[in-house]
N, C-alpha and C. Protein backbone atom coordinates (compact mmCIF):
# COMPACT_ATOMS: atom_id res chain seq x y z
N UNK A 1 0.83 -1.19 0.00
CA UNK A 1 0.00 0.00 0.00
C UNK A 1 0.87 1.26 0.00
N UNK A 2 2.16 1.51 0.46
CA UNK A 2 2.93 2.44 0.67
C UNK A 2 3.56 2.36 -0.36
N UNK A 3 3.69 1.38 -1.14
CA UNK A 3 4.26 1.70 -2.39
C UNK A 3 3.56 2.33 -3.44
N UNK A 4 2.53 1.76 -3.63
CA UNK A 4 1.03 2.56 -4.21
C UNK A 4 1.04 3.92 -4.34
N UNK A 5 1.03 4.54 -3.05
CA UNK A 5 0.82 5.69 -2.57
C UNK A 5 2.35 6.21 -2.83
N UNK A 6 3.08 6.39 -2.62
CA UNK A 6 4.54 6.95 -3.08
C UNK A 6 4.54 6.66 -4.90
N UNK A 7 4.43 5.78 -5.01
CA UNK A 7 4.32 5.80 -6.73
C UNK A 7 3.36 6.42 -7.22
N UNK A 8 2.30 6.79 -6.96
CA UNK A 8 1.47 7.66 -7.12
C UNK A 8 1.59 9.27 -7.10
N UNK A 9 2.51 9.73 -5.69
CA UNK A 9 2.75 11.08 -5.18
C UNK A 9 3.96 11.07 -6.57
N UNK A 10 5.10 10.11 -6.56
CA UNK A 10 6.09 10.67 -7.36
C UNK A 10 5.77 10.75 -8.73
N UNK A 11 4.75 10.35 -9.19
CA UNK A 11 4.23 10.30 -10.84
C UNK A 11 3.32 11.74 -10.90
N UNK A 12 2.61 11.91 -9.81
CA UNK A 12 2.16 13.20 -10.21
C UNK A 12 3.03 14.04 -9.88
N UNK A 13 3.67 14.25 -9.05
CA UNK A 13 5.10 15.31 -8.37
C UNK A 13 5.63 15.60 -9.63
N UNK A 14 6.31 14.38 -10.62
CA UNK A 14 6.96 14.98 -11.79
C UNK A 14 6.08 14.90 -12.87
N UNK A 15 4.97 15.03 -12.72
CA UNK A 15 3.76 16.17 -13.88
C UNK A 15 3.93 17.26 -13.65
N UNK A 16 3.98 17.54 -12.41
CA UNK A 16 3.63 18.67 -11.73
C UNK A 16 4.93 19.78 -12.07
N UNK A 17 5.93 18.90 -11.46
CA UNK A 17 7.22 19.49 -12.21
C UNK A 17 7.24 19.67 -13.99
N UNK A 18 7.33 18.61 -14.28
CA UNK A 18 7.17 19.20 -16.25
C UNK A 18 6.06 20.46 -16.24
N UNK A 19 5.30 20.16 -15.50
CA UNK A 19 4.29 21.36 -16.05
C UNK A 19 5.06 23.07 -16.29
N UNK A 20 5.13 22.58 -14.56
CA UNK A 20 6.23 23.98 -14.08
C UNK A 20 7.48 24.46 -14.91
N UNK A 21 8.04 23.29 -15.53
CA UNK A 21 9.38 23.64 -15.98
C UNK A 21 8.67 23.74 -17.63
N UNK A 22 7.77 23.19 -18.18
CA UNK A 22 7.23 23.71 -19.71
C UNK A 22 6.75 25.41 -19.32
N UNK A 23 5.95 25.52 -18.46
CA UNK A 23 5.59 26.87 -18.22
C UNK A 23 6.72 27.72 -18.02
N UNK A 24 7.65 27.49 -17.27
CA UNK A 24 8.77 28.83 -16.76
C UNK A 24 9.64 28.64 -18.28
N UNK A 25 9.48 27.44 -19.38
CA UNK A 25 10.64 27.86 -20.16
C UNK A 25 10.04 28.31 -22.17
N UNK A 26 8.65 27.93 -21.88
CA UNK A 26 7.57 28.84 -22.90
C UNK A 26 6.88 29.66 -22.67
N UNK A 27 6.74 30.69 -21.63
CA UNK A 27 6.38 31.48 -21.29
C UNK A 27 7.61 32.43 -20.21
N UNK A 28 7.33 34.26 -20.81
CA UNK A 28 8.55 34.68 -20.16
C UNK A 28 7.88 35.94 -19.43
N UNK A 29 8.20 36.50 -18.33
CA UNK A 29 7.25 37.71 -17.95
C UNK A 29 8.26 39.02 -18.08
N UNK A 30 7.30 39.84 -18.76
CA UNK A 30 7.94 41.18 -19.60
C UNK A 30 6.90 42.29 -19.75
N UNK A 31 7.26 43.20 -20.23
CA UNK A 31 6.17 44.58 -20.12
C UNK A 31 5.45 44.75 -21.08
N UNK A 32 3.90 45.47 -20.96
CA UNK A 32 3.50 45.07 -22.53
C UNK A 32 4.02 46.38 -23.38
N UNK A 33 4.90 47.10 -23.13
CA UNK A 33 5.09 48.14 -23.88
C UNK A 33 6.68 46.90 -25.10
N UNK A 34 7.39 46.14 -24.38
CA UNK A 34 7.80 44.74 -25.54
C UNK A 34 6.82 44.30 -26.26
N UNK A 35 5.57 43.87 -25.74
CA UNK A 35 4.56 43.24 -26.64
C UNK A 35 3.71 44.21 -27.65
N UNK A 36 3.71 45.56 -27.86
CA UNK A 36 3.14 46.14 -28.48
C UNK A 36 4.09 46.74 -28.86
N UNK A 37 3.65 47.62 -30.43
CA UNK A 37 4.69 48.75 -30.64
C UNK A 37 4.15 50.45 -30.25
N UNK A 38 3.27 50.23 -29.50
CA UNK A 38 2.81 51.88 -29.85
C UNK A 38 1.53 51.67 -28.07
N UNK A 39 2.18 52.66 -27.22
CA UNK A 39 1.06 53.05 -26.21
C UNK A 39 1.06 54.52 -25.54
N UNK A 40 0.17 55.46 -26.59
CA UNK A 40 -0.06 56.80 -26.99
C UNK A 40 -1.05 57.27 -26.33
N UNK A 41 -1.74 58.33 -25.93
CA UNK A 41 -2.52 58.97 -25.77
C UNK A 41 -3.23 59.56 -26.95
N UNK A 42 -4.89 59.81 -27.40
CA UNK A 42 -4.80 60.26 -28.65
C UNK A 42 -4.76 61.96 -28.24
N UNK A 43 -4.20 62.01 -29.64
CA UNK A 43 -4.66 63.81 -30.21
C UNK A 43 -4.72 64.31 -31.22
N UNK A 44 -6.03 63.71 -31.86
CA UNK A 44 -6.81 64.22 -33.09
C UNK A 44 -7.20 65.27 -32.74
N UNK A 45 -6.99 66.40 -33.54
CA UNK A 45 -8.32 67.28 -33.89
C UNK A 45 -9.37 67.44 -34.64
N UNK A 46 -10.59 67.52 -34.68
CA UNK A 46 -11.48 66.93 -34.71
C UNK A 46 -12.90 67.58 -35.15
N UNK A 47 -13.73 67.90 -35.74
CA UNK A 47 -14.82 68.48 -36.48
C UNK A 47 -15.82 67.58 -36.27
N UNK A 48 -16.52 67.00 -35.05
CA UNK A 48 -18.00 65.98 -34.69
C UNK A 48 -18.79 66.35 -36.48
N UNK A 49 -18.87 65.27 -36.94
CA UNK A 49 -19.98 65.49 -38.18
C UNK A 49 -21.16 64.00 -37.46
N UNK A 50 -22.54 64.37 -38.09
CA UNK A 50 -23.00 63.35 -38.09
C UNK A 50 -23.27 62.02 -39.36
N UNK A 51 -22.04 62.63 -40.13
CA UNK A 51 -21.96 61.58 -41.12
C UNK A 51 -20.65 62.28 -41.85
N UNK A 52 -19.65 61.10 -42.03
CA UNK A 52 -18.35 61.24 -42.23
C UNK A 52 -17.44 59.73 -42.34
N UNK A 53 -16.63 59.93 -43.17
CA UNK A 53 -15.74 58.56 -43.85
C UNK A 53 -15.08 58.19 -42.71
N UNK A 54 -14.98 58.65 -41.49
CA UNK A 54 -13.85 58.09 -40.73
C UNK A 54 -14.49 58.37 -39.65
N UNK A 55 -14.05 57.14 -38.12
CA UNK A 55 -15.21 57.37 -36.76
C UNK A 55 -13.90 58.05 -36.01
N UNK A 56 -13.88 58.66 -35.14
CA UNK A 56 -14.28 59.70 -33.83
C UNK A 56 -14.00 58.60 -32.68
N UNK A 57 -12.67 58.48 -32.09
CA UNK A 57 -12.82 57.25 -31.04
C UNK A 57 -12.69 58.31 -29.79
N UNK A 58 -14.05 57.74 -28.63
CA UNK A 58 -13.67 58.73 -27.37
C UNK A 58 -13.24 57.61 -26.62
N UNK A 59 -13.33 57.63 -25.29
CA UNK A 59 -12.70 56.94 -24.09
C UNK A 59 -13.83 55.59 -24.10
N UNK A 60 -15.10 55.60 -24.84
CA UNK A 60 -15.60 54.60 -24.87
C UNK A 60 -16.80 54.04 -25.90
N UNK A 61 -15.70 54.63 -27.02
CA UNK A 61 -16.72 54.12 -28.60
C UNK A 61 -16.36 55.22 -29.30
N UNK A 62 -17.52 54.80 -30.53
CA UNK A 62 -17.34 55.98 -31.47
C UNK A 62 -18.32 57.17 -31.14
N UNK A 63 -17.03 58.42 -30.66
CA UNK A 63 -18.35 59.60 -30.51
C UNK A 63 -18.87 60.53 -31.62
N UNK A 64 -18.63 60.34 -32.92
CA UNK A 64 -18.87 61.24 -34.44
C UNK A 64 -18.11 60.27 -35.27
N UNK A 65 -18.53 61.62 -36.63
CA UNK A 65 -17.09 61.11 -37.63
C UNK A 65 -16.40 62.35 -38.17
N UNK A 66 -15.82 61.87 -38.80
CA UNK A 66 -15.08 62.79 -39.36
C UNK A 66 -14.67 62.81 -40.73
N UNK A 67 -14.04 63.78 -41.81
CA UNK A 67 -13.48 63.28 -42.90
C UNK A 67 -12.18 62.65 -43.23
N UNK A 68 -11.26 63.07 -42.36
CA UNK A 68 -10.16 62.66 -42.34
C UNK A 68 -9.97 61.78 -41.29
N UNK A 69 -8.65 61.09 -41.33
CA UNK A 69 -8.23 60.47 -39.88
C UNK A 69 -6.83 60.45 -39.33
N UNK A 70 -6.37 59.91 -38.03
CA UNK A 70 -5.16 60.25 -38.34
C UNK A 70 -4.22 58.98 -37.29
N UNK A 71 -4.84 58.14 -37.29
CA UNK A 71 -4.45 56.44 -37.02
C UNK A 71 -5.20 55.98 -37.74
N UNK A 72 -4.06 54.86 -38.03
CA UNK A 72 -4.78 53.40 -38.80
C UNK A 72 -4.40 51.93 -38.19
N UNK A 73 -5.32 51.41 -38.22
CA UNK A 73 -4.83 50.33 -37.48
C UNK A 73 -6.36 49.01 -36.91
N UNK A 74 -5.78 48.02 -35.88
CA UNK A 74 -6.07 47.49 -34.89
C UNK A 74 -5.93 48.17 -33.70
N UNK A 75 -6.82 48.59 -32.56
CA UNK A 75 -6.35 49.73 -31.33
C UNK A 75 -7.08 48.80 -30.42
N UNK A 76 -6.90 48.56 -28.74
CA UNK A 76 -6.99 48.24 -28.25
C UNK A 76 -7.09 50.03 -27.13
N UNK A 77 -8.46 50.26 -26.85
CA UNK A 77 -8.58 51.65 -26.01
C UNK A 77 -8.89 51.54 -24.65
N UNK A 78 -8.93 52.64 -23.72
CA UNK A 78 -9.21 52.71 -22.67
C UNK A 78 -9.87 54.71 -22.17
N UNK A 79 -10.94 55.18 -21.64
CA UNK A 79 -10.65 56.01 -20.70
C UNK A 79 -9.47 56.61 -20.22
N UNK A 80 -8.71 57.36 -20.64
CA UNK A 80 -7.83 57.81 -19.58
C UNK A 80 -8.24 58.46 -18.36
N UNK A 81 -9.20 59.03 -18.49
CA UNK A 81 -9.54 59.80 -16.78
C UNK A 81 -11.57 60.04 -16.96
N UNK A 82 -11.82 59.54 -15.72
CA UNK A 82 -13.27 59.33 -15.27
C UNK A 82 -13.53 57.94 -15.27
N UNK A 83 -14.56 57.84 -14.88
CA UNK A 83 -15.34 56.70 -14.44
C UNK A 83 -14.80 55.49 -14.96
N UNK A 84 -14.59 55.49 -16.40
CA UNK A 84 -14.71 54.98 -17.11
C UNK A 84 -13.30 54.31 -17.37
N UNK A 85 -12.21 54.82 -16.84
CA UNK A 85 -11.10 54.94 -16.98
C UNK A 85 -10.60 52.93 -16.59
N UNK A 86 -9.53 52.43 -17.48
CA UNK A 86 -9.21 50.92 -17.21
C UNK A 86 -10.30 49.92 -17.59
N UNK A 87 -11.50 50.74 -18.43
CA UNK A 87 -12.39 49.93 -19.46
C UNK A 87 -11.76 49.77 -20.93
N UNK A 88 -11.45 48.50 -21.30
CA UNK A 88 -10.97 48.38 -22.51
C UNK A 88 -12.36 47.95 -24.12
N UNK A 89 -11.37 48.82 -24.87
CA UNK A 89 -12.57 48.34 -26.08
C UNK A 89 -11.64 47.98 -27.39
N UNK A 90 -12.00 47.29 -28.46
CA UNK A 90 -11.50 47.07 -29.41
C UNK A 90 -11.49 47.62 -30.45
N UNK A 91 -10.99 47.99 -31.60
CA UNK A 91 -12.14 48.48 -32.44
C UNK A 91 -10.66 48.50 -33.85
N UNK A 92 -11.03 48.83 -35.07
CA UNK A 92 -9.80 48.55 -36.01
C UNK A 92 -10.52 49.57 -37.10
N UNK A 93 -9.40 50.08 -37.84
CA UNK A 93 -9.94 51.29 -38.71
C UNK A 93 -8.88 52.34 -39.12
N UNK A 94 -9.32 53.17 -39.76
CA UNK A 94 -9.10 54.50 -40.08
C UNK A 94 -9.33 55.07 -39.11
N UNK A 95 -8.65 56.12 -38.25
CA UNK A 95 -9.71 56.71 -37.27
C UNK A 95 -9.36 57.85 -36.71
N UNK A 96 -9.91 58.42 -35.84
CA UNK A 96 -9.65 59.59 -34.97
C UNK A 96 -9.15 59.11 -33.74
N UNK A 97 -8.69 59.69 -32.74
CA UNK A 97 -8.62 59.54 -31.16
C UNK A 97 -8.59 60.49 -30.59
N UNK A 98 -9.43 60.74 -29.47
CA UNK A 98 -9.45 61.90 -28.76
C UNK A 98 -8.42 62.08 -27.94
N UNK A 99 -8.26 63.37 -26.97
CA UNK A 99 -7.28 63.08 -25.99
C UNK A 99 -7.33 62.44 -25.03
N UNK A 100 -8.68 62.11 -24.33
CA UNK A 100 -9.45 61.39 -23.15
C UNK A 100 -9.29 59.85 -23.25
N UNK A 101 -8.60 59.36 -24.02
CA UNK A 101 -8.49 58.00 -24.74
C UNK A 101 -6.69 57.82 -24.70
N UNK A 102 -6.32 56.28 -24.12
CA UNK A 102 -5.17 56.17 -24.05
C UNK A 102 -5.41 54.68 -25.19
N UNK A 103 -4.45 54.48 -25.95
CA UNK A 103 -4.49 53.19 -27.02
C UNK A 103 -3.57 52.27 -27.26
N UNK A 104 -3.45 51.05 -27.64
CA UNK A 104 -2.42 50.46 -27.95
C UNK A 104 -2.75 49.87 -29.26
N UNK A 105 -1.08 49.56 -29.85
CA UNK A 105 -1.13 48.86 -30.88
C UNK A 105 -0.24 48.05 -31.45
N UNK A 106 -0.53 46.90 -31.76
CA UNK A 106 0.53 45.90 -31.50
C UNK A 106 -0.13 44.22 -32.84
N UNK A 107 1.14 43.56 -32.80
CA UNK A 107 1.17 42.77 -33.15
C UNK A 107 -0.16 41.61 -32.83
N UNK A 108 -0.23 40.99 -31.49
CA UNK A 108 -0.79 40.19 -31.18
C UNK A 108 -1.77 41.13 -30.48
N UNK A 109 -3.18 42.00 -30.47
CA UNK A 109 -3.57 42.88 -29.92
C UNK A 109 -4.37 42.38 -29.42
N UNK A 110 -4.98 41.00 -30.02
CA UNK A 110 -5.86 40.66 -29.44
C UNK A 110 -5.45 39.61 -28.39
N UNK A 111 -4.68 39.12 -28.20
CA UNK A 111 -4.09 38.26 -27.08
C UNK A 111 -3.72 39.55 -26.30
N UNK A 112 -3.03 40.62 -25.95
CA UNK A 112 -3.11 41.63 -25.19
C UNK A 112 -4.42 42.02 -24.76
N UNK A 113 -5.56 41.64 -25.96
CA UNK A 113 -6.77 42.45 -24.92
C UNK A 113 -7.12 41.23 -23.94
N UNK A 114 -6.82 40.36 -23.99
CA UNK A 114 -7.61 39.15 -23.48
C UNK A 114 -6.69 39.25 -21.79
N UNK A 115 -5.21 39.91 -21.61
CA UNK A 115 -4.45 39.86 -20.85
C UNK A 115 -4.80 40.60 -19.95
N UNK A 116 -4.77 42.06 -20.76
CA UNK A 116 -4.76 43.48 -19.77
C UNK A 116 -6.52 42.87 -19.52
N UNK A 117 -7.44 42.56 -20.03
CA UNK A 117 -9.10 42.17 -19.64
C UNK A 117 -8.83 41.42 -18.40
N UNK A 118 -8.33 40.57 -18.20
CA UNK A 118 -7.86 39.78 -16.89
C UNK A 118 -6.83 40.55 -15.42
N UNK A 119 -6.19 41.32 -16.19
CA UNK A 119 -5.57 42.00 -15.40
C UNK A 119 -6.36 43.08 -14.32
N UNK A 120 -7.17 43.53 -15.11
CA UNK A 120 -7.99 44.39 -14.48
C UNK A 120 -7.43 45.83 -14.56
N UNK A 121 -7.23 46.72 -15.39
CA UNK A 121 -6.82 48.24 -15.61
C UNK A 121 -7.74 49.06 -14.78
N UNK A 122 -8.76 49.25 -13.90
CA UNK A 122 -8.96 49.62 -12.93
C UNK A 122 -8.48 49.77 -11.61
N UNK A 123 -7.83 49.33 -11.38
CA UNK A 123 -6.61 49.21 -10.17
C UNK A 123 -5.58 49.96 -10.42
N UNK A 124 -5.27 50.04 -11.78
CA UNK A 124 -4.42 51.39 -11.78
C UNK A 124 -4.82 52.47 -11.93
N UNK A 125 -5.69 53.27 -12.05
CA UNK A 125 -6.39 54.42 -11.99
C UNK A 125 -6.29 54.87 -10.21
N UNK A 126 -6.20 56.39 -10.46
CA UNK A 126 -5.77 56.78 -9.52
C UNK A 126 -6.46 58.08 -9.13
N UNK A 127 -6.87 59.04 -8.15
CA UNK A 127 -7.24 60.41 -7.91
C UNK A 127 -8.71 60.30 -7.46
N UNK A 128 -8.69 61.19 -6.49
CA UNK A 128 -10.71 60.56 -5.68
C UNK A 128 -11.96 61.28 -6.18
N UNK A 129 -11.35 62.39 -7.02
CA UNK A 129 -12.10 63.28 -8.03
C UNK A 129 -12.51 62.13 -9.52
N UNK A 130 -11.52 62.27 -9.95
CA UNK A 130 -11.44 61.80 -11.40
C UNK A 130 -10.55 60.57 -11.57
N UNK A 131 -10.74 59.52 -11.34
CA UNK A 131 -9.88 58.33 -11.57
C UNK A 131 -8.78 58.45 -13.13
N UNK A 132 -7.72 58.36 -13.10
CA UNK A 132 -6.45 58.61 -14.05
C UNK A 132 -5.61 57.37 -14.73
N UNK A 133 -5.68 57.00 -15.88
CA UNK A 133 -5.17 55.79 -15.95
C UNK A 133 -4.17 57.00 -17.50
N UNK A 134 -2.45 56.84 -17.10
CA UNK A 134 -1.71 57.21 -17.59
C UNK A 134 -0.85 56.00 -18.57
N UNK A 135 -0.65 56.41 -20.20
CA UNK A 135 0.09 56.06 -21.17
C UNK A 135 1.23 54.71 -20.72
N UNK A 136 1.96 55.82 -19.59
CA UNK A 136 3.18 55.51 -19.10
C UNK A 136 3.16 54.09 -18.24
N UNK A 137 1.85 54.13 -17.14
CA UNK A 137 1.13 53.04 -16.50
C UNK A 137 0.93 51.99 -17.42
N UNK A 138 0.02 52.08 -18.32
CA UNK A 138 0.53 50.80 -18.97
C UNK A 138 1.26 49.88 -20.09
N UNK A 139 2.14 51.08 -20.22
CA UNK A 139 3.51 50.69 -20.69
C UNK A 139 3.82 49.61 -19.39
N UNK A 140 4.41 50.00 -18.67
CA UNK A 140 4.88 49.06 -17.54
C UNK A 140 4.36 48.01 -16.76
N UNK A 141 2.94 47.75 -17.02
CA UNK A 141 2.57 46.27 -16.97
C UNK A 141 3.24 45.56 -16.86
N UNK A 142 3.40 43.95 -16.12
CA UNK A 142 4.36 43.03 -16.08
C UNK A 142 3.53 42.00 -16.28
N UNK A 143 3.37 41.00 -18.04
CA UNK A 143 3.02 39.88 -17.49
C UNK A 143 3.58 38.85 -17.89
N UNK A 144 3.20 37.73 -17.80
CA UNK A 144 3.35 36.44 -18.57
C UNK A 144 2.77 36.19 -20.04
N UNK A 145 3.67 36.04 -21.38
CA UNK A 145 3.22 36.00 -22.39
C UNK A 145 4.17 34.71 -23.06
N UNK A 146 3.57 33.74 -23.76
CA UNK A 146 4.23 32.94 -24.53
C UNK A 146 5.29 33.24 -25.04
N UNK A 147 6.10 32.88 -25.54
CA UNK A 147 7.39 33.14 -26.25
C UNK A 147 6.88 32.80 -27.40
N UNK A 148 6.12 31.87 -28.01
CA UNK A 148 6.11 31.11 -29.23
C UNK A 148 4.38 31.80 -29.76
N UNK A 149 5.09 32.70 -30.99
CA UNK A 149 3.53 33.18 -31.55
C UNK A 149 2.21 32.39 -32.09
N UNK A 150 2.90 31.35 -32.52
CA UNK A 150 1.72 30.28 -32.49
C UNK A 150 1.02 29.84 -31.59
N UNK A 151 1.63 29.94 -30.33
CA UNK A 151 0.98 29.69 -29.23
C UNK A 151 0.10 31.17 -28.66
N UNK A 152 0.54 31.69 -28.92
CA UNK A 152 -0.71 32.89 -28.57
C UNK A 152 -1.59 33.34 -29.52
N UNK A 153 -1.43 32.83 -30.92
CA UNK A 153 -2.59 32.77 -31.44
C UNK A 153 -3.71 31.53 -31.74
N UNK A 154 -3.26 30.46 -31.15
CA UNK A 154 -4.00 29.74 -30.71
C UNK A 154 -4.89 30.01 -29.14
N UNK A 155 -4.15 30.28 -28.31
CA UNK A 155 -4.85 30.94 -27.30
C UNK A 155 -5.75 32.42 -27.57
N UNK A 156 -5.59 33.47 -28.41
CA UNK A 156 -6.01 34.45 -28.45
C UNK A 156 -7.49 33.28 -29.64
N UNK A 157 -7.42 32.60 -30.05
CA UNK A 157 -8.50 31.80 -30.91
C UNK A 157 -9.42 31.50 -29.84
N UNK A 158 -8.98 30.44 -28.76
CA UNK A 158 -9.59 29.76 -27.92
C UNK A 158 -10.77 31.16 -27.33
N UNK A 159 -10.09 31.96 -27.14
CA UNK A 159 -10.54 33.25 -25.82
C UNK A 159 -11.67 33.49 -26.88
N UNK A 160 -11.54 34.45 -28.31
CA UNK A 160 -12.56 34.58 -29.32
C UNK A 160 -13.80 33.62 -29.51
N UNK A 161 -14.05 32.20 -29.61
CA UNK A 161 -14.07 31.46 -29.79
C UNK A 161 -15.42 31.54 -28.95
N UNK A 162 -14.44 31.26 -27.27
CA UNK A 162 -15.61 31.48 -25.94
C UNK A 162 -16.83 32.89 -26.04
N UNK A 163 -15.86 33.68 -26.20
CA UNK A 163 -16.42 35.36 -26.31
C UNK A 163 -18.02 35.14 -27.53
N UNK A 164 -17.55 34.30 -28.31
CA UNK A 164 -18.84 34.18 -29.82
C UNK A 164 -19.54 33.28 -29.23
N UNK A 165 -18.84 32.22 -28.38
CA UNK A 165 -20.44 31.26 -27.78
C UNK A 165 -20.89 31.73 -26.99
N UNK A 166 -20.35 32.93 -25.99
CA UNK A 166 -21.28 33.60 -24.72
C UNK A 166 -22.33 34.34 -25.73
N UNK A 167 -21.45 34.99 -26.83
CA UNK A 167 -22.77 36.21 -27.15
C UNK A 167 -23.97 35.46 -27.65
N UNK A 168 -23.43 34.42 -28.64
CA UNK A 168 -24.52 33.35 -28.96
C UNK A 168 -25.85 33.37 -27.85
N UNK A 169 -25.40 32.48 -26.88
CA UNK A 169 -26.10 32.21 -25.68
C UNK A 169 -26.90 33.46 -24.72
N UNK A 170 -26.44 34.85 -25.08
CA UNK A 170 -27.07 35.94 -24.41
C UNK A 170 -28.52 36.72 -24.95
């Protein structure tokens, strides 16, 4: 029976170990300002039309349009200051950005939103007036990200994947 039980503890012990040692040596923890190339504050200027070739990004959607734009891209946004501030949104385009709006933009953006979404960007906001979530703040994030891009776009799949069967189901 004691052998049982010890052959048992040491077979899962070194799962447990491979696990640990696959995790600490495919996955590395780093800042997401490495994982992205760009985390800006916007500053479009800006003419609100109610019909226009290009959208108007505020701290939480599209607030107008406009004719011109002056990012292009995949953006991953947030609030910089109020309520609202460490709410992330997605959105990809031609576009505007206000100043009230902090953004990122990056390679894998959507495995970043799925990260900083878990992380919780509300906790860094700061001030008892107006809650403040600064450029610089999340530049310096620290997390755990795959090393191997296939592997985070298989995971950034999986996360999408869930996200389309919740809305399904709502």
């Amino acid at each position: 029976m004691l052998y049982i039980l010890c052959t048992f503890k040491i077979k899962h012990t070194l799962k447990l170990y491979h696990f640990i040692y696959f995790f600490a040596t495919t996955w590395e923890q780093h800042k997401v300002s490495k994982e992205v190339y760009s985390v800006d504050t916007g500053k479009s200027k800006y003419n609100i039309l109610e019909i226009g070739k290009y959208e108007i990004l505020g701290s939480t959607g599209i607030i107008g349009y406009d004719d011109s734009y002056d990012y292009e891209g995949d953006f991953l946004l947030t609030a910089r200051v109020g309520a609202n501030a460490g709410t992330l949104y997605r959105h990809s385009g031609k576009v505007k950005i206000t100043d009230n709006t902090v953004f990122l933009q990056g390679n894998h953006i959507d495995f970043v939103f799925y990260l900083l979404d878990k992380f919780d960007l509300k906790k860094l906001s700061f001030g008892s007036g107006q809650p403040l979530i600064k450029a610089s703040e999340l530049k310096a994030i620290e997390l755990y990200i795959p090393k191997n891009s296939e592997e985070k776009n298989k995971i950034t799949k999986y996360f999408i994947s869930i996200d389309k069967l919740i809305s399904l189901h709502q």
